[in-house]
Protein backbone atom coordinates (compact mmCIF):
# COMPACT_ATOMS: atom_id res chain seq x y z
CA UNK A 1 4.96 -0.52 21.97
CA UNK A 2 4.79 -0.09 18.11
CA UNK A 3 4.74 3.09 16.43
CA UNK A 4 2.15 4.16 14.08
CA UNK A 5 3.00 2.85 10.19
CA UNK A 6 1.95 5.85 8.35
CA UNK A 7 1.69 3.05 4.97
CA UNK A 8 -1.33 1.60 6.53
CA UNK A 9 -2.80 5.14 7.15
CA UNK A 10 -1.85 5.85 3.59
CA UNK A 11 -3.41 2.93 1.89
CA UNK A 12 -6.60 3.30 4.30
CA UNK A 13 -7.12 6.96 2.97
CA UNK A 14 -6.53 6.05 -0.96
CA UNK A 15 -9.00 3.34 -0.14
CA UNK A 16 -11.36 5.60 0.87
CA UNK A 17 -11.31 8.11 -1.38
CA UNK A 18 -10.81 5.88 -4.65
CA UNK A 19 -14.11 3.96 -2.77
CA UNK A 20 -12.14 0.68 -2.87
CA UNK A 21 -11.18 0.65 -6.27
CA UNK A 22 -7.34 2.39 -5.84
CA UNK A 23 -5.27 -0.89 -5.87
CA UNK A 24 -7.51 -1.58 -9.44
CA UNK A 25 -7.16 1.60 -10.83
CA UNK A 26 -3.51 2.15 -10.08
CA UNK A 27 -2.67 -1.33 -11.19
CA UNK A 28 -4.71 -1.06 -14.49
CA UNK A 29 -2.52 2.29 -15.41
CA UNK A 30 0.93 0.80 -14.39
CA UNK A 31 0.61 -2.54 -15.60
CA UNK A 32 -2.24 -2.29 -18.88
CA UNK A 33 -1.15 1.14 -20.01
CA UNK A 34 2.22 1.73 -19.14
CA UNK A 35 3.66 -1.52 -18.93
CA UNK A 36 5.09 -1.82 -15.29
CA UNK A 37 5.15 -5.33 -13.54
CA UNK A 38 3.39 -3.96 -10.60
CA UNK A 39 1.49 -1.22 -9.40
CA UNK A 40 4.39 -0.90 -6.97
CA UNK A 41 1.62 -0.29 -3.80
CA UNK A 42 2.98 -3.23 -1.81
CA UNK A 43 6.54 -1.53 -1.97
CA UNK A 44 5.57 2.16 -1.44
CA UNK A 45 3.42 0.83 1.47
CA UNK A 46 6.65 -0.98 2.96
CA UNK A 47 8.86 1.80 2.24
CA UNK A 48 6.31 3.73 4.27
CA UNK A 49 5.95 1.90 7.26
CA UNK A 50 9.58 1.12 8.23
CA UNK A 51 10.44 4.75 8.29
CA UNK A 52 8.25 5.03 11.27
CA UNK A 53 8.33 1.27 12.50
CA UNK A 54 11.86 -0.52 11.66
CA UNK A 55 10.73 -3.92 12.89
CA UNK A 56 8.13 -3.80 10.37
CA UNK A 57 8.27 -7.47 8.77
CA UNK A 58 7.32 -6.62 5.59
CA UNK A 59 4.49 -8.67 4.57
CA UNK A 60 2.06 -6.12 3.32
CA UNK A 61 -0.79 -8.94 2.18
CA UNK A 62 -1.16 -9.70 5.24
CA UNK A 63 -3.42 -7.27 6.73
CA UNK A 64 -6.68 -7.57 6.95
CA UNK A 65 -9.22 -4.90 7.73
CA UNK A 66 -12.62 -7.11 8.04
C-alpha cells in the first residue's frame, strides 16, 4: 500500500487556486525576472513526496490528471 505524497496534494491545491496558471506564473518570476534555470516545482514536488513515500521514483512529468 502507498502512502499519500503530500507533493501531489500540494501542486493540486496551487493549481487550483492560481486557476491553472501556477507552474506559468512561478516560472515567469524565477526564470524571466530573477534569472533562475527553473521554477524549481518539479524538485520541491519530489522533495515533497519522498518524505511521505520513499519509493517514490521521481518522475514528476509523469502524472497526469485528465
Amino acid at each position: 500500500m502507498e502512502r499519500i505524497k503530500i507533493g501531489d496534494y500540494v501542486e493540486a491545491l496551487i493549481h487550483v487556486f492560481s486557476l491553472g496558471f501556477g507552474a506559468s506564473i512561478s516560472t515567469y518570476i524565477a526564470v524571466d525576472i530573477l534569472g533562475y534555470e527553473s521554477c524549481g516545482c518539479c524538485e520541491r514536488k519530489q522533495w515533497l513526496n519522498r518524505l511521505t513515500n520513499k519509493s517514490y521514483d521521481g518522475m514528476c512529468g509523469s502524472i497526469k490528471l485528465f
